[in-house]
PDB file of N, CA and C in Angstrom:
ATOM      1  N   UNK A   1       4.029  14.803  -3.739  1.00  0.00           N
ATOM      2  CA  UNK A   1       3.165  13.810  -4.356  1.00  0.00           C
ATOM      3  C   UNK A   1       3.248  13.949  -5.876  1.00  0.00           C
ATOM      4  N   UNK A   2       3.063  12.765  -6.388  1.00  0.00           N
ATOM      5  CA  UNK A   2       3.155  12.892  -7.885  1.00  0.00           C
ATOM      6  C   UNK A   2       2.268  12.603  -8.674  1.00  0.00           C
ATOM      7  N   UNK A   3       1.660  13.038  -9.831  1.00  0.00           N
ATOM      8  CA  UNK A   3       0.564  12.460 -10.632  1.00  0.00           C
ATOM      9  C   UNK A   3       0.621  11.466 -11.236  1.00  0.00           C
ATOM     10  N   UNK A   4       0.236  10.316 -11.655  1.00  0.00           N
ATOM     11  CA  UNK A   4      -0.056   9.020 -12.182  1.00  0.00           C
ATOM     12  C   UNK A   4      -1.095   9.158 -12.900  1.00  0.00           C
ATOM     13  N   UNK A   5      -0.817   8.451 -14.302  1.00  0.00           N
ATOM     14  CA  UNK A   5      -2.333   8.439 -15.320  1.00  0.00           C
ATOM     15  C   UNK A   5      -2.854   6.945 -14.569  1.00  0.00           C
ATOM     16  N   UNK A   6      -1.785   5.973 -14.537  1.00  0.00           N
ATOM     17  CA  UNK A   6      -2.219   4.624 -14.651  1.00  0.00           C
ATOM     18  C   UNK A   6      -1.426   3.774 -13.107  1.00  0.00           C
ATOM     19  N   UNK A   7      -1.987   3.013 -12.600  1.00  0.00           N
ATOM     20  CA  UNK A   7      -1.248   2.468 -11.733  1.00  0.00           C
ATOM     21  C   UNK A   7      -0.183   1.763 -12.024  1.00  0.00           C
ATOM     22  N   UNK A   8      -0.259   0.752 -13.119  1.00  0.00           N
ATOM     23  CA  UNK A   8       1.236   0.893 -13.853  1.00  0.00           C
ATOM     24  C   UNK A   8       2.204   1.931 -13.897  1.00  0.00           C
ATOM     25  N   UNK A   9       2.071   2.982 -14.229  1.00  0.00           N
ATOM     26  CA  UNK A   9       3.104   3.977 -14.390  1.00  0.00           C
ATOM     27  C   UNK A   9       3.640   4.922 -13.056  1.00  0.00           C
ATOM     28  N   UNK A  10       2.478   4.533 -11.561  1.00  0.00           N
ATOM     29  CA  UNK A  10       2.971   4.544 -10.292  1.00  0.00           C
ATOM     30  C   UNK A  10       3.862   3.271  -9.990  1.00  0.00           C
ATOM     31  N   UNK A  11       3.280   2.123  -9.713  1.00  0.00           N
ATOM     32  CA  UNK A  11       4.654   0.975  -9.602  1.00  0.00           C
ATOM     33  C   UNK A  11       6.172   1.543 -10.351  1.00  0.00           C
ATOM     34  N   UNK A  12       6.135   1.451 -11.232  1.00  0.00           N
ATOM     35  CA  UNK A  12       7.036   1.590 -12.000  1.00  0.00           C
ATOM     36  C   UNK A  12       8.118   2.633 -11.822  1.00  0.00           C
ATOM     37  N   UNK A  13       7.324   4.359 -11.005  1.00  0.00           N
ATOM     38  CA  UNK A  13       7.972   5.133 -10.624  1.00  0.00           C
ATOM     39  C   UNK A  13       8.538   4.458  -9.636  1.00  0.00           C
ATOM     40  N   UNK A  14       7.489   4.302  -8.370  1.00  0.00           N
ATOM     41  CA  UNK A  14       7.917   4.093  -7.105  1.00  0.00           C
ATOM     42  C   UNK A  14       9.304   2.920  -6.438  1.00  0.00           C
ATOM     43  N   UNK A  15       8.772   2.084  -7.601  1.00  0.00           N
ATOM     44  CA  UNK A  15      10.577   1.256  -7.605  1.00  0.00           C
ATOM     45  C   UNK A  15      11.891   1.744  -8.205  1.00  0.00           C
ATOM     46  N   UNK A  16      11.272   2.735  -8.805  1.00  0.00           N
ATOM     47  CA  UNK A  16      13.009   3.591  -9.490  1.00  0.00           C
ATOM     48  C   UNK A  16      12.952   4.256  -8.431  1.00  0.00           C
ATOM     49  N   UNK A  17      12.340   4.916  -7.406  1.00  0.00           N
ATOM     50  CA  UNK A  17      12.112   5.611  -6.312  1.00  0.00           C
ATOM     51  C   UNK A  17      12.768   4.716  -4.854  1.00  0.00           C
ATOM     52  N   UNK A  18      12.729   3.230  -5.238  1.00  0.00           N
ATOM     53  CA  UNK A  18      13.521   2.687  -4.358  1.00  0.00           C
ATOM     54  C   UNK A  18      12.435   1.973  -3.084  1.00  0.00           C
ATOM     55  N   UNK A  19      10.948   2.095  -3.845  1.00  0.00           N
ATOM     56  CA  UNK A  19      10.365   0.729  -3.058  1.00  0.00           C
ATOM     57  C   UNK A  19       9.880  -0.349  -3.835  1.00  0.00           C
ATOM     58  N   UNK A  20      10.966  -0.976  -3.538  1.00  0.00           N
ATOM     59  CA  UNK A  20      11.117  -2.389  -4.524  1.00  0.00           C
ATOM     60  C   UNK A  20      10.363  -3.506  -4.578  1.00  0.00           C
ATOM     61  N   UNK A  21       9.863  -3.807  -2.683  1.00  0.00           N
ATOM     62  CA  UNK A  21       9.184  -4.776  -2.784  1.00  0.00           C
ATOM     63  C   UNK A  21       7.654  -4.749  -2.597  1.00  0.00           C
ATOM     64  N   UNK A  22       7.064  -5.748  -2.894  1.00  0.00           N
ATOM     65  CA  UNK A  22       5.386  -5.970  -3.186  1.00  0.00           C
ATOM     66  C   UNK A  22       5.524  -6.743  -1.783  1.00  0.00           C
ATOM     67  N   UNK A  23       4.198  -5.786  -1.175  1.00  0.00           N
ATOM     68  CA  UNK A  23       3.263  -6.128   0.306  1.00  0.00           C
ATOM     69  C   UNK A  23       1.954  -6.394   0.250  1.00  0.00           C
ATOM     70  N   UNK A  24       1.502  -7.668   0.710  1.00  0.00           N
ATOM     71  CA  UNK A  24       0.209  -7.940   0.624  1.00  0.00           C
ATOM     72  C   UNK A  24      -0.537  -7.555   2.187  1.00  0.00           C
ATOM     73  N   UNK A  25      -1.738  -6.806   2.100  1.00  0.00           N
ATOM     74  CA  UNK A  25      -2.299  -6.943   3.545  1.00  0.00           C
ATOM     75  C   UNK A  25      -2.898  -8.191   3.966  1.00  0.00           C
ATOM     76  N   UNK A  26      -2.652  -8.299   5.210  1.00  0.00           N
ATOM     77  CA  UNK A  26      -2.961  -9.355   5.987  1.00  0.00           C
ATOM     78  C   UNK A  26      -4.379  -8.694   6.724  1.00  0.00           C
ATOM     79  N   UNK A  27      -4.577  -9.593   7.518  1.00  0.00           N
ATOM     80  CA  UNK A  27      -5.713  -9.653   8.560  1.00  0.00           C
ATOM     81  C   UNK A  27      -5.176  -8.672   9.897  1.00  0.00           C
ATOM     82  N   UNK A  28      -4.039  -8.313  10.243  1.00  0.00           N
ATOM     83  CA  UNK A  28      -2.772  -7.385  11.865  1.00  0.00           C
ATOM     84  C   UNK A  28      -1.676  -6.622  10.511  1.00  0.00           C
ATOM     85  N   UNK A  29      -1.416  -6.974   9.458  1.00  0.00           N
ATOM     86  CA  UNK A  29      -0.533  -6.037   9.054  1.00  0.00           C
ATOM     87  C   UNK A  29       0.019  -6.160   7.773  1.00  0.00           C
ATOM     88  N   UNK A  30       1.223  -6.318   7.223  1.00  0.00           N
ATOM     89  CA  UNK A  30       1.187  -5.837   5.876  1.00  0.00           C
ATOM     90  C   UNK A  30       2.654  -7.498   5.996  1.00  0.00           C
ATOM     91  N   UNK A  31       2.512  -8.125   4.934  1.00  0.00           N
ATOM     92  CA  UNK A  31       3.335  -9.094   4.567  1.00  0.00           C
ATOM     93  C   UNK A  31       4.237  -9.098   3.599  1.00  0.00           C
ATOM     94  N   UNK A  32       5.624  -9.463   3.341  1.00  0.00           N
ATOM     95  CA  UNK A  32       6.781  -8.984   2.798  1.00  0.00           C
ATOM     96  C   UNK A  32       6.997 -10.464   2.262  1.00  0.00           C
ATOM     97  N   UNK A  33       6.252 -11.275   1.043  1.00  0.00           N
ATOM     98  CA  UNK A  33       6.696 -13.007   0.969  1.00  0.00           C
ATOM     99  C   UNK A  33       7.930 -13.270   0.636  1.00  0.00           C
ATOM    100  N   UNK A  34       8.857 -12.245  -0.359  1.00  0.00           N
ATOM    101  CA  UNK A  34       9.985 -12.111  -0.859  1.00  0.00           C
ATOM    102  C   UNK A  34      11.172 -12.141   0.410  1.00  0.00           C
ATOM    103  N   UNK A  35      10.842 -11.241   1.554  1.00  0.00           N
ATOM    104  CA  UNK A  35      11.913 -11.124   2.112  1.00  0.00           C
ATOM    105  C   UNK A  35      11.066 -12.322   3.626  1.00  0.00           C
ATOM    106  N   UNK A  36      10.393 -12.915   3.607  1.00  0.00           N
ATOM    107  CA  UNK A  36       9.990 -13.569   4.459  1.00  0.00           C
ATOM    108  C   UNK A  36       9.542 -12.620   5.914  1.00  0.00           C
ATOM    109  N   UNK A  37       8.801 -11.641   5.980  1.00  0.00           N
ATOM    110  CA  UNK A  37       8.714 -10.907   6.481  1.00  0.00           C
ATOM    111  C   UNK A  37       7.703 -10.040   7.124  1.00  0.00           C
ATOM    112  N   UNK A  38       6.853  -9.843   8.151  1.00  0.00           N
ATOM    113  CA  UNK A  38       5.857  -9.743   8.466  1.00  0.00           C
ATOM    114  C   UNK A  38       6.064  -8.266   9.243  1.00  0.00           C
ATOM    115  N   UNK A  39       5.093  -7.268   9.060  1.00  0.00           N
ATOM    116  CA  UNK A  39       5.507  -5.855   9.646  1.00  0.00           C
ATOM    117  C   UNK A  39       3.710  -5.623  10.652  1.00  0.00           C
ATOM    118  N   UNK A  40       4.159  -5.139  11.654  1.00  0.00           N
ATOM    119  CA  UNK A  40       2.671  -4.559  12.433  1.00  0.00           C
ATOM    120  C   UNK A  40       2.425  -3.752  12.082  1.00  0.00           C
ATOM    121  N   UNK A  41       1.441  -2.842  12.084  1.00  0.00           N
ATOM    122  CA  UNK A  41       1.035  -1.083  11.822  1.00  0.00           C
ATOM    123  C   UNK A  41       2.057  -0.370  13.014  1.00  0.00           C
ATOM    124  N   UNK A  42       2.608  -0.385  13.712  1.00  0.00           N
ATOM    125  CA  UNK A  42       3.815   0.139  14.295  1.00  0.00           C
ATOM    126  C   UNK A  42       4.797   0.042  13.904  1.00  0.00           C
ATOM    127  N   UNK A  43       5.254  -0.635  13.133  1.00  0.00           N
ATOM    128  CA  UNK A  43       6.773  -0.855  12.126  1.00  0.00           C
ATOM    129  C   UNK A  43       6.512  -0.215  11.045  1.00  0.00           C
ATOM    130  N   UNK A  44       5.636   0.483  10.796  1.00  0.00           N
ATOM    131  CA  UNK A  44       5.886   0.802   9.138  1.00  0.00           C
ATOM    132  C   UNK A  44       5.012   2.339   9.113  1.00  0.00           C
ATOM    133  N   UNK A  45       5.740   3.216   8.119  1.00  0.00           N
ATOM    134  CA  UNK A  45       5.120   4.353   7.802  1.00  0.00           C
ATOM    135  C   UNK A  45       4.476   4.204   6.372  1.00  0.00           C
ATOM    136  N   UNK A  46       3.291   4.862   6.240  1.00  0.00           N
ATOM    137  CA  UNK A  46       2.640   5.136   4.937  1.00  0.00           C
ATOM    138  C   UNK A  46       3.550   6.738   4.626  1.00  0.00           C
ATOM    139  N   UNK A  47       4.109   6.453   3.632  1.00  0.00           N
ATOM    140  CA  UNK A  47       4.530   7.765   2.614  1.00  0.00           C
ATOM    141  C   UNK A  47       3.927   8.336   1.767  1.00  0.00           C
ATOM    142  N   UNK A  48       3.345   7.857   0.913  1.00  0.00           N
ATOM    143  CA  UNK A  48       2.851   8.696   0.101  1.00  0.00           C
ATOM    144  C   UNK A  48       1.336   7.265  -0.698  1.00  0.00           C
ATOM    145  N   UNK A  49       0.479   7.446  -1.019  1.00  0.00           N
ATOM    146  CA  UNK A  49      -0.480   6.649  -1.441  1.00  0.00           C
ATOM    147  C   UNK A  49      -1.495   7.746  -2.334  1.00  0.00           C
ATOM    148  N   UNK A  50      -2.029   6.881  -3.366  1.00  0.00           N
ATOM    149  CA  UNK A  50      -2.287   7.526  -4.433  1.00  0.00           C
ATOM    150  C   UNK A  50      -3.526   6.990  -4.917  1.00  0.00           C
ATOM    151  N   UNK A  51      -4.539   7.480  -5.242  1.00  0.00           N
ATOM    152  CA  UNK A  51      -5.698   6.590  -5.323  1.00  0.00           C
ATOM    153  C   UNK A  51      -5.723   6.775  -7.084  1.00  0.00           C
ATOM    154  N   UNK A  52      -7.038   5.478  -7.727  1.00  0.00           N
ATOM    155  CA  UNK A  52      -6.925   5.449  -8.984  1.00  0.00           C
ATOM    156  C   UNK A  52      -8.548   4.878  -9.011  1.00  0.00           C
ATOM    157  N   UNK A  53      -9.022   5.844  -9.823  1.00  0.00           N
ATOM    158  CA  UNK A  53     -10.393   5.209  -9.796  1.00  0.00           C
ATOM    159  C   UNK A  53     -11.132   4.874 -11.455  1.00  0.00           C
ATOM    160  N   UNK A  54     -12.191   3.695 -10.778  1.00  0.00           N
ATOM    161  CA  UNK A  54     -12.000   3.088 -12.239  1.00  0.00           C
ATOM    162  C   UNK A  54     -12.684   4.285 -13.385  1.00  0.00           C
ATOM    163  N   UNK A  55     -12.508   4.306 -14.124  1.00  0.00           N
ATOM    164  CA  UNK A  55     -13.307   5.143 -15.420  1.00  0.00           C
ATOM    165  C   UNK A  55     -14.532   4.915 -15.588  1.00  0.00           C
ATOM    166  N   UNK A  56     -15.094   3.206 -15.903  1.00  0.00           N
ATOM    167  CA  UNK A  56     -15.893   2.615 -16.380  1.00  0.00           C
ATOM    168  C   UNK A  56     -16.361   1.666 -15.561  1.00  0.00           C
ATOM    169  N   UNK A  57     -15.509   1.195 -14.943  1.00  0.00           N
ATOM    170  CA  UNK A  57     -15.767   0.201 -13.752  1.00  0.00           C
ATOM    171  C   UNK A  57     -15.464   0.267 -12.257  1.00  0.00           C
ATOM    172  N   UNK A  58     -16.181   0.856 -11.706  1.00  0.00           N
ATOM    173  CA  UNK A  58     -15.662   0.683 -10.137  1.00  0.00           C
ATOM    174  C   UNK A  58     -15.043  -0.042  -9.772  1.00  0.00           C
ATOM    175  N   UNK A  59     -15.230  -1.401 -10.094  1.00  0.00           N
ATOM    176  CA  UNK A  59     -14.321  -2.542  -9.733  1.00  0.00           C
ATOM    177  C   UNK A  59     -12.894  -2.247  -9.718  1.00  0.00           C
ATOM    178  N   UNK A  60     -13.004  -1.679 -11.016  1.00  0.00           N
ATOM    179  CA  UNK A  60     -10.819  -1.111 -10.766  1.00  0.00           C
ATOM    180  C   UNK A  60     -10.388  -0.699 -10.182  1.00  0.00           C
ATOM    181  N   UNK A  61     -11.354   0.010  -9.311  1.00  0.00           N
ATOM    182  CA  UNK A  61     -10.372   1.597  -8.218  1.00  0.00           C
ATOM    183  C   UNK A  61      -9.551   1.093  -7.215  1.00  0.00           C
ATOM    184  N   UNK A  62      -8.848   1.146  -6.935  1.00  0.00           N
ATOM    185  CA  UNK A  62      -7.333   1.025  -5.972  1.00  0.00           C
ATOM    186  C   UNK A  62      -6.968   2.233  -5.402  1.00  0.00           C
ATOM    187  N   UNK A  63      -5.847   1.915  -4.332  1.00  0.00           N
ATOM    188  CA  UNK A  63      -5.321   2.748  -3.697  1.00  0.00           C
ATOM    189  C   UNK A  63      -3.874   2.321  -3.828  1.00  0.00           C
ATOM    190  N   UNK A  64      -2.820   3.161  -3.754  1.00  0.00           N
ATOM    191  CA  UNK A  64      -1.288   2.234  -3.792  1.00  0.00           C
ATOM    192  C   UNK A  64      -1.168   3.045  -2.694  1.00  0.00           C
ATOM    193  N   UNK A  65       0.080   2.498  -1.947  1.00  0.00           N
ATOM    194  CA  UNK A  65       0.565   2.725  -0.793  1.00  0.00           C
ATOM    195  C   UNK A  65       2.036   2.467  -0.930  1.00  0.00           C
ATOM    196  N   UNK A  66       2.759   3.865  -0.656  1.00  0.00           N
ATOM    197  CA  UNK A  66       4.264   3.782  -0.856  1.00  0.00           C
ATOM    198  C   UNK A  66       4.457   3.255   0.757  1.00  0.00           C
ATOM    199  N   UNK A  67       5.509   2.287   0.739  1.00  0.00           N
ATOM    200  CA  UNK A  67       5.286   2.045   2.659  1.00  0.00           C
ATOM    201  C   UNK A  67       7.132   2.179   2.735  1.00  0.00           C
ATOM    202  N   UNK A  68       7.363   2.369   4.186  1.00  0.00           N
ATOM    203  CA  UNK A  68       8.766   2.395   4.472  1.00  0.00           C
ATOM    204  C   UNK A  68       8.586   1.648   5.735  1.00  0.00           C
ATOM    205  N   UNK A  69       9.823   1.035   6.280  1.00  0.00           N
ATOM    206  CA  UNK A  69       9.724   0.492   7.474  1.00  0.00           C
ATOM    207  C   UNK A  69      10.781   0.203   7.957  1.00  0.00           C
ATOM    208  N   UNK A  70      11.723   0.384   9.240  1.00  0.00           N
ATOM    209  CA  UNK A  70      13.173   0.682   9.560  1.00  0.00           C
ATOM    210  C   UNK A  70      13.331  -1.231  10.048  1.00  0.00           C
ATOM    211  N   UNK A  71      12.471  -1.746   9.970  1.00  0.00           N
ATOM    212  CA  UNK A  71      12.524  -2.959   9.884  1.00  0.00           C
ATOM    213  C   UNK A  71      12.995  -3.664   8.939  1.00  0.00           C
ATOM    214  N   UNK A  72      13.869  -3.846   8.851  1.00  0.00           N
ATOM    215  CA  UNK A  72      14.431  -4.555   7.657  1.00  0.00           C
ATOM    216  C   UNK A  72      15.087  -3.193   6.679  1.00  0.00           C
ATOM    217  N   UNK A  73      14.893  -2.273   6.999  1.00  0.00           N
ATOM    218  CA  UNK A  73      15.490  -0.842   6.421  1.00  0.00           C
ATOM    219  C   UNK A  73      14.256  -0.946   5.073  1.00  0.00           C
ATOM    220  N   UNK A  74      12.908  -1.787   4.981  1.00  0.00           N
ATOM    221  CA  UNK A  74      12.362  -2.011   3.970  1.00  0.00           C
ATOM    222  C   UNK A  74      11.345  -0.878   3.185  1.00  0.00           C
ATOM    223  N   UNK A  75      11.125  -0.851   2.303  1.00  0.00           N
ATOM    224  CA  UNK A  75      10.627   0.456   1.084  1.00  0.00           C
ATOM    225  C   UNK A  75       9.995  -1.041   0.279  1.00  0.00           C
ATOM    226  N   UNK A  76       8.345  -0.571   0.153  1.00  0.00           N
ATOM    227  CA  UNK A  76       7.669  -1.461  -0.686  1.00  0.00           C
ATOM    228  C   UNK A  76       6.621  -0.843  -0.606  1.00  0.00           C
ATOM    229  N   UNK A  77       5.693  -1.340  -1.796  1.00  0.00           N
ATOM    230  CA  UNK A  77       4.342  -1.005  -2.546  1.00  0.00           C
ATOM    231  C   UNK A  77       3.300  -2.290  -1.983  1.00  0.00           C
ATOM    232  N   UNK A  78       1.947  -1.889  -2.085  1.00  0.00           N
ATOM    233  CA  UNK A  78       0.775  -1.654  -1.279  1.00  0.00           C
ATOM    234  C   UNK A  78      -0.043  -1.687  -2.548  1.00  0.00           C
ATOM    235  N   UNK A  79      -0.531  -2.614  -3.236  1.00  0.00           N
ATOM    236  CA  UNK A  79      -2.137  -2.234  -4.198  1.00  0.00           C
ATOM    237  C   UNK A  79      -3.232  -3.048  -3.483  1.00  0.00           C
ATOM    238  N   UNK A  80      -4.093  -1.761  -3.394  1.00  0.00           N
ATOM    239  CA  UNK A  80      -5.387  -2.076  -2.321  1.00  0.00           C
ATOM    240  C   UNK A  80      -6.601  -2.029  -3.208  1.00  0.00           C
ATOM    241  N   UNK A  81      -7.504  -2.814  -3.691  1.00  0.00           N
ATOM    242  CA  UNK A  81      -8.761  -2.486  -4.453  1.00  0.00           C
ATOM    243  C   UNK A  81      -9.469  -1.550  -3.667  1.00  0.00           C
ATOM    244  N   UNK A  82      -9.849  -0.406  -3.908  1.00  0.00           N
ATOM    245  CA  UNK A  82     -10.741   0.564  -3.166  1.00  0.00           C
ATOM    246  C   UNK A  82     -11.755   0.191  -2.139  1.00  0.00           C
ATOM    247  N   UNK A  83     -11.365   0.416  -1.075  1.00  0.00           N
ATOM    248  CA  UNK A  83     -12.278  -0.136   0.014  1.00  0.00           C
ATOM    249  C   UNK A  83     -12.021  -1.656   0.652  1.00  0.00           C
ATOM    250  N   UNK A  84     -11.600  -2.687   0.048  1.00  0.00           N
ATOM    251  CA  UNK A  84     -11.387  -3.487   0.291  1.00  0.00           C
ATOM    252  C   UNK A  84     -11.327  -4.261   1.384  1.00  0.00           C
ATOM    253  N   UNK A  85     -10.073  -3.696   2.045  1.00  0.00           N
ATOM    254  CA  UNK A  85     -10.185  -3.974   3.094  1.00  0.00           C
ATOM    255  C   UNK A  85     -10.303  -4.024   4.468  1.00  0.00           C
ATOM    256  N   UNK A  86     -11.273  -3.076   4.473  1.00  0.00           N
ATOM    257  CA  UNK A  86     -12.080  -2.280   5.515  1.00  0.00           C
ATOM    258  C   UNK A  86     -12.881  -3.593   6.642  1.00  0.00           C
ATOM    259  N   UNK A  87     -12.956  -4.837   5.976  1.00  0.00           N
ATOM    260  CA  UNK A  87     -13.747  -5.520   6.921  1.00  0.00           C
ATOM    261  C   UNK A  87     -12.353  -6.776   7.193  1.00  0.00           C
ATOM    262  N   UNK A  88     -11.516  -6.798   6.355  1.00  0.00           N
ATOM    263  CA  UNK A  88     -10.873  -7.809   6.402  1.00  0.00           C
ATOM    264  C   UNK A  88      -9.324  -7.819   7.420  1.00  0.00           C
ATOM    265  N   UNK A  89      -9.521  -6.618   8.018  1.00  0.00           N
ATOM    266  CA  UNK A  89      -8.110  -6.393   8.857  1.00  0.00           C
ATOM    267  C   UNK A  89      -8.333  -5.734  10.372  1.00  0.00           C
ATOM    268  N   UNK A  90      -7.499  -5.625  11.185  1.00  0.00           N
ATOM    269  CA  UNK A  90      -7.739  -5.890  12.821  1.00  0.00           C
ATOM    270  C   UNK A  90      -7.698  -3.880  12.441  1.00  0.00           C
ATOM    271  N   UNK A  91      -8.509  -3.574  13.409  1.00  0.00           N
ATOM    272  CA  UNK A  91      -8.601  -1.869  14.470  1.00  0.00           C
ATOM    273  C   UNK A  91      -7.513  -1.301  13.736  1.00  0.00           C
ATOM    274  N   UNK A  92      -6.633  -2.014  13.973  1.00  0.00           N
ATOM    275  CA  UNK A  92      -4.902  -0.787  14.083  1.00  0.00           C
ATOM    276  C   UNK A  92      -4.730  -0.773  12.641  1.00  0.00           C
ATOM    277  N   UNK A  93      -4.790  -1.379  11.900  1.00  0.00           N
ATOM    278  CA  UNK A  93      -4.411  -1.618  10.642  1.00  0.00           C
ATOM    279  C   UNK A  93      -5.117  -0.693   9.791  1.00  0.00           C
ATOM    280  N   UNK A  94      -6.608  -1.122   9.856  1.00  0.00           N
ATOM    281  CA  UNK A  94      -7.529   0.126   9.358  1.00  0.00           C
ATOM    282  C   UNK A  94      -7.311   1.344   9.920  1.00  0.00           C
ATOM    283  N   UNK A  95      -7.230   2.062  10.884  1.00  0.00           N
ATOM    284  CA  UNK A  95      -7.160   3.184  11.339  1.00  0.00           C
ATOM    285  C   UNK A  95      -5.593   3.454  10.686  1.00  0.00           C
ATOM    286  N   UNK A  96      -4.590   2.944  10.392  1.00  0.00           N
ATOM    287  CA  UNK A  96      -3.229   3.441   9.955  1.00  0.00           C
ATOM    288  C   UNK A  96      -3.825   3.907   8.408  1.00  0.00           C
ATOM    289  N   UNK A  97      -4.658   3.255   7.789  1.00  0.00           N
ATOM    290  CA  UNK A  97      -5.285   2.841   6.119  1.00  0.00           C
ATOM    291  C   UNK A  97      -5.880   4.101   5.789  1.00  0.00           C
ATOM    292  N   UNK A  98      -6.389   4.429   7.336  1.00  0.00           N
ATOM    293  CA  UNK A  98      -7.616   5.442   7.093  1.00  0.00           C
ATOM    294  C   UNK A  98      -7.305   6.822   6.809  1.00  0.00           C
ATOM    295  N   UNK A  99      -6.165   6.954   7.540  1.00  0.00           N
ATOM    296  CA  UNK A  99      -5.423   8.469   7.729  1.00  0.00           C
ATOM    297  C   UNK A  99      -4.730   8.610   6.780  1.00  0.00           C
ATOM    298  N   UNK A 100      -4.578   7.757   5.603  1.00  0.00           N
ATOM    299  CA  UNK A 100      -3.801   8.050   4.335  1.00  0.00           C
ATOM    300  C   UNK A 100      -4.949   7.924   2.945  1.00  0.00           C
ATOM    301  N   UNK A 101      -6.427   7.371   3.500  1.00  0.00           N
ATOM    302  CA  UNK A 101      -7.027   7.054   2.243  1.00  0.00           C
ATOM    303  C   UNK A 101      -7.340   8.548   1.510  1.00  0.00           C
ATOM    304  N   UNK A 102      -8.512   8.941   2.724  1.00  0.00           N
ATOM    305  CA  UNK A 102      -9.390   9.811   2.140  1.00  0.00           C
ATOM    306  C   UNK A 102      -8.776  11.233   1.899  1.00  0.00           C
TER     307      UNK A 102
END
């Protein structure tokens, strides 16, 4: 695992690191818009995720999520506002979220 001052300066590693693309969570799983591409919480491993909390504002705090997935052979990034989306995604999804947050 590596230290990060800023979540900027995690992105930035993690694609010289070779996860290139940006994943948005869905409601069942994690979405790939670039490569047209939709992954379940069974297609994909969490690697490494890094939390960032705000200084001044709670509002900022995030979580990144390095993800891999032999689906598509794909490597992509994960920015989660802290907590977020705990109400907004199915059982499997959260429970994959959970075992990498805390």
């Amino acid at each position: 695992m590596h230290i990060y001052e800023t979540i900027t300066e995690a992105v930035a590693d993690l694609e010289m690191r070779g996860y290139e693309y940006d994943l948005n969570l869905t409601a069942d799983g994690l979405e790939c818009k670039s490569l047209d591409l939709f992954l379940m919480p069974e297609e994909f491993e969490i690697d490494e995720f890094y939390r960032f909390e705000g200084m001044t504002d709670p509002d900022d705090s995030a979580v990144i999520y390095a993800v891999s997935s032999p689906v598509g052979n794909l490597k992509g990034v994960v920015i989660d506002a802290y907590g977020v989306y705990a109400e907004n995604v199915s059982p499997e999804l959260l429970d994959k979220l959970k075992m990498h947050h805390g």
